[in-house]
C-alpha atoms as a PDB file:
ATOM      1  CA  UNK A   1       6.379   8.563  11.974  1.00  0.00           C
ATOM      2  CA  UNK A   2       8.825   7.818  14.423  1.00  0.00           C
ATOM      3  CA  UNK A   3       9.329  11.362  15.710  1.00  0.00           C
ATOM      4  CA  UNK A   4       5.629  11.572  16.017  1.00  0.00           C
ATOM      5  CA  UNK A   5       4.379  11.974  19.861  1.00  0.00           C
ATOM      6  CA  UNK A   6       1.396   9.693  20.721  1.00  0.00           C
ATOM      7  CA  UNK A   7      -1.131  10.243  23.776  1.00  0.00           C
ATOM      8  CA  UNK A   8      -3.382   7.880  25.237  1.00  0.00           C
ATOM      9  CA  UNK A   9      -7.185   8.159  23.892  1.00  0.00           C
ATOM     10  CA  UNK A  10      -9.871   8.907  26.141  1.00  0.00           C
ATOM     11  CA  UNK A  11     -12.155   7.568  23.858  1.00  0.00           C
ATOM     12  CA  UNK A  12     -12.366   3.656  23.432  1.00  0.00           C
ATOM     13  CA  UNK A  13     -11.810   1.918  20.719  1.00  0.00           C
ATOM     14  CA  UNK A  14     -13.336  -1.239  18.646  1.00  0.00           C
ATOM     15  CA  UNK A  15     -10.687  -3.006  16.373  1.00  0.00           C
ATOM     16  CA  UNK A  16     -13.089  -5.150  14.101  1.00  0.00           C
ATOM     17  CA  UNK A  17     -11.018  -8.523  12.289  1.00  0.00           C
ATOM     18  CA  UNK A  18     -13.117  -9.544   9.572  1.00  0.00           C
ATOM     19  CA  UNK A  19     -11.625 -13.468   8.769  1.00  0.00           C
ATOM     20  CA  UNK A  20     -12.300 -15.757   6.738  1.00  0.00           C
ATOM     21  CA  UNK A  21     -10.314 -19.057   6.245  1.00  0.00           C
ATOM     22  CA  UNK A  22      -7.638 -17.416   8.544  1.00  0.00           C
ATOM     23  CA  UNK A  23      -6.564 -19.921  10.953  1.00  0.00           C
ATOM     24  CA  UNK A  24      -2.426 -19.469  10.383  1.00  0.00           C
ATOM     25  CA  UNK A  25      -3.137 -15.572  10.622  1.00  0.00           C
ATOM     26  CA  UNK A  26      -5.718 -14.662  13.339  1.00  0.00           C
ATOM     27  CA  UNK A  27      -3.454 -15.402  16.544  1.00  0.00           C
ATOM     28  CA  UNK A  28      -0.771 -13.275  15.739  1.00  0.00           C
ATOM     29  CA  UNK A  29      -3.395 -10.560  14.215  1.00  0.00           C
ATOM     30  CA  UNK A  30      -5.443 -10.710  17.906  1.00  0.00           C
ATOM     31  CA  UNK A  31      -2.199 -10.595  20.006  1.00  0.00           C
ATOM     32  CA  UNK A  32      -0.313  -7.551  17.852  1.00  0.00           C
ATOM     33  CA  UNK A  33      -3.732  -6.086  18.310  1.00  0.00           C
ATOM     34  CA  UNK A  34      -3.538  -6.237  22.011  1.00  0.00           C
ATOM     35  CA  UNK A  35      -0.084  -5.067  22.078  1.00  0.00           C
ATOM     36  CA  UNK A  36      -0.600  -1.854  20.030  1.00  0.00           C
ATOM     37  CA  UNK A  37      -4.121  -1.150  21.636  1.00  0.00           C
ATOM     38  CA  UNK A  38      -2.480  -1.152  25.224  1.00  0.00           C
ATOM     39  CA  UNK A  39      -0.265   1.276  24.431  1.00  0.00           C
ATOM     40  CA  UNK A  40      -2.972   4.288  23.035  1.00  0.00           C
ATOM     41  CA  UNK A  41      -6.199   3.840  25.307  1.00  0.00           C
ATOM     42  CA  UNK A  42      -7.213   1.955  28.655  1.00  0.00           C
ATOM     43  CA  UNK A  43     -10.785   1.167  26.915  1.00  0.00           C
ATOM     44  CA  UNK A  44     -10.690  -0.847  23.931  1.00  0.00           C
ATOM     45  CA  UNK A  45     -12.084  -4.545  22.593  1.00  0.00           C
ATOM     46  CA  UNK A  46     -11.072  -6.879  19.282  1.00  0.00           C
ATOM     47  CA  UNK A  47     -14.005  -8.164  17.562  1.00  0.00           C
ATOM     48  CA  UNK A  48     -13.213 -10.812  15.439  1.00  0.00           C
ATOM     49  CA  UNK A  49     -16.011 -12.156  12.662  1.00  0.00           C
ATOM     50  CA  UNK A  50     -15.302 -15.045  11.096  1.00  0.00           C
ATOM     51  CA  UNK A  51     -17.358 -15.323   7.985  1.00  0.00           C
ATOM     52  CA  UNK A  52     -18.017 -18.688   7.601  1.00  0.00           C
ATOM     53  CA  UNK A  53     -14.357 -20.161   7.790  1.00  0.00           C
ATOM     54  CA  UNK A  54     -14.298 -23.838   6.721  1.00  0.00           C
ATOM     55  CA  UNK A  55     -10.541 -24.530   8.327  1.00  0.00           C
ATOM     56  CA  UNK A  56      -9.856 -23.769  12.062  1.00  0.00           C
ATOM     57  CA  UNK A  57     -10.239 -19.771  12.219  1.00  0.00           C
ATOM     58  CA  UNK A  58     -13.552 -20.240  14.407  1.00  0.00           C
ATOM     59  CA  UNK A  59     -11.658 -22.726  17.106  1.00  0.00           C
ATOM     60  CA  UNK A  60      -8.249 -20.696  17.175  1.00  0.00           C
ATOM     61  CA  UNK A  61     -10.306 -17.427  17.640  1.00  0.00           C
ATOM     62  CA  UNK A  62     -12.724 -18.796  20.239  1.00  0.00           C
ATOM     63  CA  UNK A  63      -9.119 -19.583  22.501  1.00  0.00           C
ATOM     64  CA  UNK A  64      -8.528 -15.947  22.196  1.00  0.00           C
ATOM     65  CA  UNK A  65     -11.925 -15.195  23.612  1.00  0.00           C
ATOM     66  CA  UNK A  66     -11.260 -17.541  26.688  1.00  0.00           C
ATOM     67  CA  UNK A  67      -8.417 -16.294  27.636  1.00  0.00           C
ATOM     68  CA  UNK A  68      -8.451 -12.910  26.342  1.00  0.00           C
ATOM     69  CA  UNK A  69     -12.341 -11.932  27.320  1.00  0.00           C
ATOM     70  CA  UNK A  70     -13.911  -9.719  27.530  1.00  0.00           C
ATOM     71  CA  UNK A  71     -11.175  -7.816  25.221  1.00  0.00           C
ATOM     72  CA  UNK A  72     -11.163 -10.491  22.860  1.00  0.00           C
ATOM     73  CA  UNK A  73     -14.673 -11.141  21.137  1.00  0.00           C
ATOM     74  CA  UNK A  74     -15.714 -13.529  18.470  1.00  0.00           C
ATOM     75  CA  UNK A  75     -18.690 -13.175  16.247  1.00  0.00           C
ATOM     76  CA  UNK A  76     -19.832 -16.180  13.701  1.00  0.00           C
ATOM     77  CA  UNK A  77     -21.647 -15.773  10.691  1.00  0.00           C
ATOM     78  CA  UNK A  78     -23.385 -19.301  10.067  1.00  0.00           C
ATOM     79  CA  UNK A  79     -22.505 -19.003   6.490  1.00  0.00           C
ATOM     80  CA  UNK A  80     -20.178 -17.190   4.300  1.00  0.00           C
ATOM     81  CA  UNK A  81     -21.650 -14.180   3.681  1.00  0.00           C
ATOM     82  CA  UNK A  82     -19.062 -11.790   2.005  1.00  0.00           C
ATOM     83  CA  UNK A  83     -16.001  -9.162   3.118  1.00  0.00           C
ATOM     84  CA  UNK A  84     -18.824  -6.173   3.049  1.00  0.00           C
ATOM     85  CA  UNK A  85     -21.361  -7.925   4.938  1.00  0.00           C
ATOM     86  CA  UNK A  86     -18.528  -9.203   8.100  1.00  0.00           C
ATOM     87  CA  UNK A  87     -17.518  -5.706   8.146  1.00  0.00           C
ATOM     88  CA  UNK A  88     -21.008  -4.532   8.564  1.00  0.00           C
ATOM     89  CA  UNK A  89     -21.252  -7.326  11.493  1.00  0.00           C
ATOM     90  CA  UNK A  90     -18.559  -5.834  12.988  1.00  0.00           C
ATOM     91  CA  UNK A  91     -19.799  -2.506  13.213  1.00  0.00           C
ATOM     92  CA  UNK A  92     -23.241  -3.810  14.413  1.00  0.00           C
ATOM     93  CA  UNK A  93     -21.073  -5.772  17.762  1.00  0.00           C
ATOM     94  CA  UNK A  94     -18.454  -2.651  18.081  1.00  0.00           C
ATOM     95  CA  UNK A  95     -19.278  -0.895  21.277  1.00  0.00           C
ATOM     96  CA  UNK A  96     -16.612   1.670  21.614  1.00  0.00           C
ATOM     97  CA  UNK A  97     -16.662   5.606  20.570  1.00  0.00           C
ATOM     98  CA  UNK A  98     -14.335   4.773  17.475  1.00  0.00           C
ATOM     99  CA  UNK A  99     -14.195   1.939  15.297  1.00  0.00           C
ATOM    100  CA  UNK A 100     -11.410   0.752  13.927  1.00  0.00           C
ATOM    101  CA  UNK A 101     -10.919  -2.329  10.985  1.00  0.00           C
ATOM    102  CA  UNK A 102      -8.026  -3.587   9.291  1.00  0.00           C
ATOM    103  CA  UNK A 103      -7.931  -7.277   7.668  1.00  0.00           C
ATOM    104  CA  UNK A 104      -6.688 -10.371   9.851  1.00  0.00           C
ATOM    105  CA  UNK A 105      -4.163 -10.938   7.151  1.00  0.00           C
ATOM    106  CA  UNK A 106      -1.789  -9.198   9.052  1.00  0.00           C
ATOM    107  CA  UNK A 107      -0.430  -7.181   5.709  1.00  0.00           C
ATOM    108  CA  UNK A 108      -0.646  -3.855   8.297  1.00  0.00           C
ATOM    109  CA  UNK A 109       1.090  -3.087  10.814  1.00  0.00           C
ATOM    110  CA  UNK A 110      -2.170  -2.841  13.447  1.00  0.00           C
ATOM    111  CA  UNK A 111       0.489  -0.701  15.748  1.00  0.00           C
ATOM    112  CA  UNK A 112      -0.274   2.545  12.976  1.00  0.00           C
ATOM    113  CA  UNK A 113      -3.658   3.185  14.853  1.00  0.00           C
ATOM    114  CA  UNK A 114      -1.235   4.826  17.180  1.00  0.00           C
ATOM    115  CA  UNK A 115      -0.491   7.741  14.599  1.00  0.00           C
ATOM    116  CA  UNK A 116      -4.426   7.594  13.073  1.00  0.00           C
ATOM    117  CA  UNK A 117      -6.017   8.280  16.717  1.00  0.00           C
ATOM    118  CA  UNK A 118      -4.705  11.843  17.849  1.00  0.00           C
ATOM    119  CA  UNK A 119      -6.180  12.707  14.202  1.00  0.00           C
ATOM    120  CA  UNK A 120      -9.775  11.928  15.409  1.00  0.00           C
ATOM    121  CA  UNK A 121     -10.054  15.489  17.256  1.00  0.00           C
ATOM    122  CA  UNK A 122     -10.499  16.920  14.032  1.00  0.00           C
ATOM    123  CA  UNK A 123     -11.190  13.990  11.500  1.00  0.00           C
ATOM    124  CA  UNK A 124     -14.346  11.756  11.382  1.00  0.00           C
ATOM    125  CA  UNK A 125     -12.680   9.444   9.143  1.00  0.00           C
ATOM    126  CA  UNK A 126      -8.869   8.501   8.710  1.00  0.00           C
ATOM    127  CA  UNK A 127      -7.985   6.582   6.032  1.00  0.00           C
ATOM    128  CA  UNK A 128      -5.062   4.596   5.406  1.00  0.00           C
ATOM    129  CA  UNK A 129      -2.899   4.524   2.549  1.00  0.00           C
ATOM    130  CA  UNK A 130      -0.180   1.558   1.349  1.00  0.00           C
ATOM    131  CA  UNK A 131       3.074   3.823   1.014  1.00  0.00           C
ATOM    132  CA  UNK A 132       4.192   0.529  -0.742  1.00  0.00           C
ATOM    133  CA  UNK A 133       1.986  -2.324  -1.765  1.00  0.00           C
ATOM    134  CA  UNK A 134       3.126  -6.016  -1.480  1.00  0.00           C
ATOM    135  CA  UNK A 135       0.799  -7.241  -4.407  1.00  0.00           C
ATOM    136  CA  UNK A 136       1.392  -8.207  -8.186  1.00  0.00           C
ATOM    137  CA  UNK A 137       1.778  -5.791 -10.890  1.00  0.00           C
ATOM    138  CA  UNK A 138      -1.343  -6.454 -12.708  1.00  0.00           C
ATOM    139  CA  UNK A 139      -2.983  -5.835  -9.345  1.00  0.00           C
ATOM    140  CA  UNK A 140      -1.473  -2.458  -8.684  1.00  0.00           C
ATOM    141  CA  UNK A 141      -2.437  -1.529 -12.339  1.00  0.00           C
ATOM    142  CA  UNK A 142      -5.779  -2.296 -11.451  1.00  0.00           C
ATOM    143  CA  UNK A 143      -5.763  -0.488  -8.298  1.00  0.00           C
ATOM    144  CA  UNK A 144      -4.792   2.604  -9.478  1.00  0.00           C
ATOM    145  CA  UNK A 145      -7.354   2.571 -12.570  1.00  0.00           C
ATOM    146  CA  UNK A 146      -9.905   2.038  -9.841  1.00  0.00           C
ATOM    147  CA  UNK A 147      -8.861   4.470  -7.586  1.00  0.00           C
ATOM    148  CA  UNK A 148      -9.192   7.039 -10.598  1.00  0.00           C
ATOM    149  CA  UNK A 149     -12.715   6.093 -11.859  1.00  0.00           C
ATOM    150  CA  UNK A 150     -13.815   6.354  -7.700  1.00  0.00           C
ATOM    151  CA  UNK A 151     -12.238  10.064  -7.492  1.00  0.00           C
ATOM    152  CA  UNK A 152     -14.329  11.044 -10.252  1.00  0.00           C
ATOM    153  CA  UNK A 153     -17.439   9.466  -9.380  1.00  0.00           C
ATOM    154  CA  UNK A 154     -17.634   9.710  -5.635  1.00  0.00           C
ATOM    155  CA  UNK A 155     -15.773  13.008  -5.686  1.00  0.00           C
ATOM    156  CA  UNK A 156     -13.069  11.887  -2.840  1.00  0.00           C
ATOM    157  CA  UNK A 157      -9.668  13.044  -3.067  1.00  0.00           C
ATOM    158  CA  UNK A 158      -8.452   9.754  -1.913  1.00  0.00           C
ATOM    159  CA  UNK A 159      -5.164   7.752  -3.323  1.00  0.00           C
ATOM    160  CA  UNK A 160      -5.815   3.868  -1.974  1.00  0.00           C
ATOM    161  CA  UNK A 161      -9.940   3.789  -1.537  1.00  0.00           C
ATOM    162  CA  UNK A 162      -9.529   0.234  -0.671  1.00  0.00           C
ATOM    163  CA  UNK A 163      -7.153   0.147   1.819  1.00  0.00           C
ATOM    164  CA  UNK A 164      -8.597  -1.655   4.490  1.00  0.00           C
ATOM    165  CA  UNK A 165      -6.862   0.285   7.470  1.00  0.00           C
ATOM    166  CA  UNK A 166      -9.678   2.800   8.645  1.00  0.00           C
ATOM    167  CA  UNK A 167     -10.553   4.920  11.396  1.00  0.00           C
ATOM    168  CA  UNK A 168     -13.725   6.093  11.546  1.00  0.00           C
ATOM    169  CA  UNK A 169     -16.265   8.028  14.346  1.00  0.00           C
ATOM    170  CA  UNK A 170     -19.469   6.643  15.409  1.00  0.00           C
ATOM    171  CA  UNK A 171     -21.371   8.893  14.564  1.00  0.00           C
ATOM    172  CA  UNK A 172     -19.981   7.903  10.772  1.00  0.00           C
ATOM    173  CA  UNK A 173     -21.307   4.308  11.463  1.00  0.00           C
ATOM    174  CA  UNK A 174     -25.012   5.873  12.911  1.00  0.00           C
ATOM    175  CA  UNK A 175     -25.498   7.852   9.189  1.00  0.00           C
ATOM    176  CA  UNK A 176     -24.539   5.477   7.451  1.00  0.00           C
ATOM    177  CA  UNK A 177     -26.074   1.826   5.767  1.00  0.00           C
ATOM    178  CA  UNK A 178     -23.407  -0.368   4.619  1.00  0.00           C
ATOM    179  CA  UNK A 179     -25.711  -2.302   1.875  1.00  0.00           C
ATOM    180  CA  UNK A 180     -22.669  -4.027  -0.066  1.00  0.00           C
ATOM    181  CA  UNK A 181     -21.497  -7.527   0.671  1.00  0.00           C
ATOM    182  CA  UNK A 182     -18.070  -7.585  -0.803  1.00  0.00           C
ATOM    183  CA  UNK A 183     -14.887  -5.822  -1.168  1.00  0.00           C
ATOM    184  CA  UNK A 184     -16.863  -2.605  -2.247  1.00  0.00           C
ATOM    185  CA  UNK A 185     -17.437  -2.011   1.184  1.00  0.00           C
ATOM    186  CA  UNK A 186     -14.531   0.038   1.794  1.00  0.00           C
ATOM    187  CA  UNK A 187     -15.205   2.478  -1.850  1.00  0.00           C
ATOM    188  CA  UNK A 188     -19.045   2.512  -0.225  1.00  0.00           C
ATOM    189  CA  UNK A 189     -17.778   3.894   3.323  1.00  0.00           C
ATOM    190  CA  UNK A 190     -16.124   6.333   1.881  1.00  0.00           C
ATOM    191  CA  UNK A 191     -18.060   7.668  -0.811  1.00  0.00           C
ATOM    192  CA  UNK A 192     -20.912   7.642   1.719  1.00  0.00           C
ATOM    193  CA  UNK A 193     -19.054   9.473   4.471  1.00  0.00           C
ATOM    194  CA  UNK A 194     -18.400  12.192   1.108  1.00  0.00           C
ATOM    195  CA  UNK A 195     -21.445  12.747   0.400  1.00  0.00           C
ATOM    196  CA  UNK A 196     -22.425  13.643   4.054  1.00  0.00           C
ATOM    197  CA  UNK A 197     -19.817  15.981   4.290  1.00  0.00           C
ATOM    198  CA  UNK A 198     -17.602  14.416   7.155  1.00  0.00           C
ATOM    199  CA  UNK A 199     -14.168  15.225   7.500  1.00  0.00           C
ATOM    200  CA  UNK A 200     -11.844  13.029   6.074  1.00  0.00           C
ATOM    201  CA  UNK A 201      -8.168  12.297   5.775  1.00  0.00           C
ATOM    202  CA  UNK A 202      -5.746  10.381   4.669  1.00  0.00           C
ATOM    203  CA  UNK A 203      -2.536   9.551   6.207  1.00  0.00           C
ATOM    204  CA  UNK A 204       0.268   6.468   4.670  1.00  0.00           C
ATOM    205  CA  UNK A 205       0.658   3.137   6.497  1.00  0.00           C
ATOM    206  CA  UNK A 206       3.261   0.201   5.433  1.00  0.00           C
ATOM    207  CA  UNK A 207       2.252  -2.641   3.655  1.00  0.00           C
ATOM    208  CA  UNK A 208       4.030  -6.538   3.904  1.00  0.00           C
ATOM    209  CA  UNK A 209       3.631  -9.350   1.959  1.00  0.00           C
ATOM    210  CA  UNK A 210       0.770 -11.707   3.131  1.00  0.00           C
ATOM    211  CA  UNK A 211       3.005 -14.665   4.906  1.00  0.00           C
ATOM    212  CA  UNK A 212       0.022 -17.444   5.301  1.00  0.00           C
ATOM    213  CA  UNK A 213      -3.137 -17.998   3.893  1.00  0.00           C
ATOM    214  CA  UNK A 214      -4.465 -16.965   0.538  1.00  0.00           C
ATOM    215  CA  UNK A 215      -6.299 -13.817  -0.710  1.00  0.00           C
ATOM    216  CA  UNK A 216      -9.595 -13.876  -1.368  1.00  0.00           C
ATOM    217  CA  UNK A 217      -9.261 -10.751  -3.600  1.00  0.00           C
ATOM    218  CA  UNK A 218      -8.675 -11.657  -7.909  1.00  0.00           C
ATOM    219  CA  UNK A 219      -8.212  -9.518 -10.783  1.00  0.00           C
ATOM    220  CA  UNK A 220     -11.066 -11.152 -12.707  1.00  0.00           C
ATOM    221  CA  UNK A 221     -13.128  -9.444  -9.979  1.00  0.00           C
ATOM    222  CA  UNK A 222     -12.702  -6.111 -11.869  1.00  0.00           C
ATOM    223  CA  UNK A 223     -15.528  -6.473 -14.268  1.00  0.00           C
ATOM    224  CA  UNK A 224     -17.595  -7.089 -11.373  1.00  0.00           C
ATOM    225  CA  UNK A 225     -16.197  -4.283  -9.151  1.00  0.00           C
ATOM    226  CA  UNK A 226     -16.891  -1.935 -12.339  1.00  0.00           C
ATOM    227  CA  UNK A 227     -20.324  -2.739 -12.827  1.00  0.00           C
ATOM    228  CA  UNK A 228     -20.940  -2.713  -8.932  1.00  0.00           C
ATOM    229  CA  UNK A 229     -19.537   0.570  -8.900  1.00  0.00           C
ATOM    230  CA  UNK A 230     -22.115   2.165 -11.178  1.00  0.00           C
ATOM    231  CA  UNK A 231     -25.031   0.896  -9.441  1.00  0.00           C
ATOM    232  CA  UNK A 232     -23.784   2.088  -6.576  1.00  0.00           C
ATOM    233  CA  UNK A 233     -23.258   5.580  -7.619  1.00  0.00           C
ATOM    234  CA  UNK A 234     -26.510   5.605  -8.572  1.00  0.00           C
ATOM    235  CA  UNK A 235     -27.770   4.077  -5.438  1.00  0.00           C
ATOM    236  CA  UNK A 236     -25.801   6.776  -3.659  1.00  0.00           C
ATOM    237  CA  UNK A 237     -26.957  10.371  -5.234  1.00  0.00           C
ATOM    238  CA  UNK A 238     -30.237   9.109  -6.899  1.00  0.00           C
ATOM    239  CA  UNK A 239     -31.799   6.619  -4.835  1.00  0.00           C
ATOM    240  CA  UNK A 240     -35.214   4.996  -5.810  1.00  0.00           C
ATOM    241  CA  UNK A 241     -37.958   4.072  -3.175  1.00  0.00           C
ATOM    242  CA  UNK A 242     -37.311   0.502  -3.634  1.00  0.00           C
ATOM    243  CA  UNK A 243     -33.744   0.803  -2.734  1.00  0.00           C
ATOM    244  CA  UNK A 244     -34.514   2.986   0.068  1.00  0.00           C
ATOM    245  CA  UNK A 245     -36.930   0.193   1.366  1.00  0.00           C
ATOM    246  CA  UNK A 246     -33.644  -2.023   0.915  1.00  0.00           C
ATOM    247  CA  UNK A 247     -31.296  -0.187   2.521  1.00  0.00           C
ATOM    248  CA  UNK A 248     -34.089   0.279   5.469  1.00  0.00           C
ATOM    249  CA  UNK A 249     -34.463  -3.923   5.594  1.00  0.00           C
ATOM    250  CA  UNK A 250     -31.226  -4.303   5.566  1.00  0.00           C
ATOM    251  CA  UNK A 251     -30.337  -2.097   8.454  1.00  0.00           C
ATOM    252  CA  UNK A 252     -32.909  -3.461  10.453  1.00  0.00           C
ATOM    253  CA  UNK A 253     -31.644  -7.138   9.873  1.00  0.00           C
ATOM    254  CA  UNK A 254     -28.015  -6.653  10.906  1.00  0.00           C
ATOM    255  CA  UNK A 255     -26.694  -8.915  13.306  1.00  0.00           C
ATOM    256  CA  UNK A 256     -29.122 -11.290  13.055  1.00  0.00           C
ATOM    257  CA  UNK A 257     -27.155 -13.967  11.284  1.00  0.00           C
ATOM    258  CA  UNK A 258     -24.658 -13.649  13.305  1.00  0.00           C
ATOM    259  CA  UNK A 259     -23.548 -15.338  16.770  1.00  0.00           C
ATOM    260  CA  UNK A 260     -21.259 -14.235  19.410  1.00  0.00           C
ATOM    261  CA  UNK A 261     -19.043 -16.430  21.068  1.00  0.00           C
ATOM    262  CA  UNK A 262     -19.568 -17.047  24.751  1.00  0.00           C
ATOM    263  CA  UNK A 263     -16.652 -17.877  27.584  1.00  0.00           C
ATOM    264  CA  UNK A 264     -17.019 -21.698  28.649  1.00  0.00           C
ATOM    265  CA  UNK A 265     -17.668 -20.574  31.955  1.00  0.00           C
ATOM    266  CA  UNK A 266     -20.934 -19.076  31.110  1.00  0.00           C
ATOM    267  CA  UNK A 267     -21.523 -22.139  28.749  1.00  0.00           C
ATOM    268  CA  UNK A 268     -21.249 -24.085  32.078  1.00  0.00           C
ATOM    269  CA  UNK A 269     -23.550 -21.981  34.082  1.00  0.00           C
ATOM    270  CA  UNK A 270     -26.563 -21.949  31.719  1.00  0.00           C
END
């Protein structure tokens, strides 16, 4: 990577933070963010969504957006509503020709976009993998099951389908319905983006240990994960009209459980 030559983007970019309960992280994820985005493009923002955080992630992010703004953005769900449905939020909010997300754990090293963007001239999607994962044993084991039974299924030649370090067009986002609410969100984007025949690649980014905060994320959610894998398979290639209606009501109701954040000043003025 390090002999790799990087040029500014003339596209902009949205960095979506999905966080939830991520007071001791978010900071230093918003201000790494800012550092690395400076460096590739001129015309970028940071949407944070905090999913219904019950510590201080909604007060230390709203700080951001004051001083930060209109860079920094925050986005509130009123209630917890699940990993897949803050990164569908995020989406919804993102502005910019390419979105970007990547969790506000700060296990990634946000500064990789840098390597991921000059990809985008002939890649719709770019997909991070973990060269080396920070997580248990028994997690790993499950991940790489996983990652086996979603080649087969979705047909993607993919290595780490849940990495959660993704670049991805608009025009991905505009085709696509995220309908999922949890952590199947990232197996969803890109078994979706497979079956419409974008373009997509994979390319290895480092992975630390998480230094605050807890993960969300357990192995007894495999069963789960399993069984929400089927139904989404089928949901995917044979469709019935009722979950066509779904997917339909669901699109159209994006957003709108969701607040954004406003600076003080306007606060003031209205």
């Amino acid at each position: 990577m390090a002999n790799e030559v990087i040029h500014p983007s003339e596209l902009g970019v949205s960095v979506v933070l999905p966080a939830y309960n991520e007071e001791e992280n978010i900071a230093d994820a918003v201000n790494r963010a800012l550092e690395a985005l400076a460096r590739v493009t001129d015309d970028f923002e940071i949407i944070v969504v905090n999913d219904g955080s019950t510590d201080r992630t909604d007060a230390v992010a709203d700080a951001l957006v004051q001083q930060h703004h209109p860079r920094v953005r925050l986005v509130n769900h009123r209630t917890n509503a699940g990993y897949g449905a803050t990164i569908r939020t995020g989406f919804h909010f993102a502005k910019r020709d390419l979105v970007f997300y990547t969790d506000a754990d700060n296990q990634f090293d946000i500064s990789e976009i840098a390597y991921f963007i000059p990809l985008i001239d002939e890649y719709d999607v770019i997909i991070g993998f973990r060269v080396y994962r920070y997580d248990s044993v028994l997690r790993c084991m499950a991940s790489w099951i996983y990652n086996r039974i979603v080649r087969i299924l979705f047909r993607v030649r993919v290595r780490d389908v849940d990495c959660s370090f993704k670049l991805l067009r608009r025009e991905v986002l505009e085709k696509l319905t995220i309908e999922c609410t949890d952590f199947f969100v990232d197996t969803e984007l890109v078994a979706k983006a497979r079956k419409w025949n974008f373009r997509i690649i994979e390319k290895g980014v480092r992975h630390y240990p998480r230094v605050a905060g807890q993960t969300s994320v357990r192995t007894s959610d495999i069963p789960r994960t399993l069984r929400t894998v089927a139904r989404m398979w089928q949901r995917i290639y044979f469709p019935t009209r009722r979950q066509l209606k779904d997917a339909a009501e669901i699109e159209a109701q994006i957003g709108q459980d969701a607040v954004e954040s406003v600076l003080e000043a306007q606060q003031l003025a209205s």
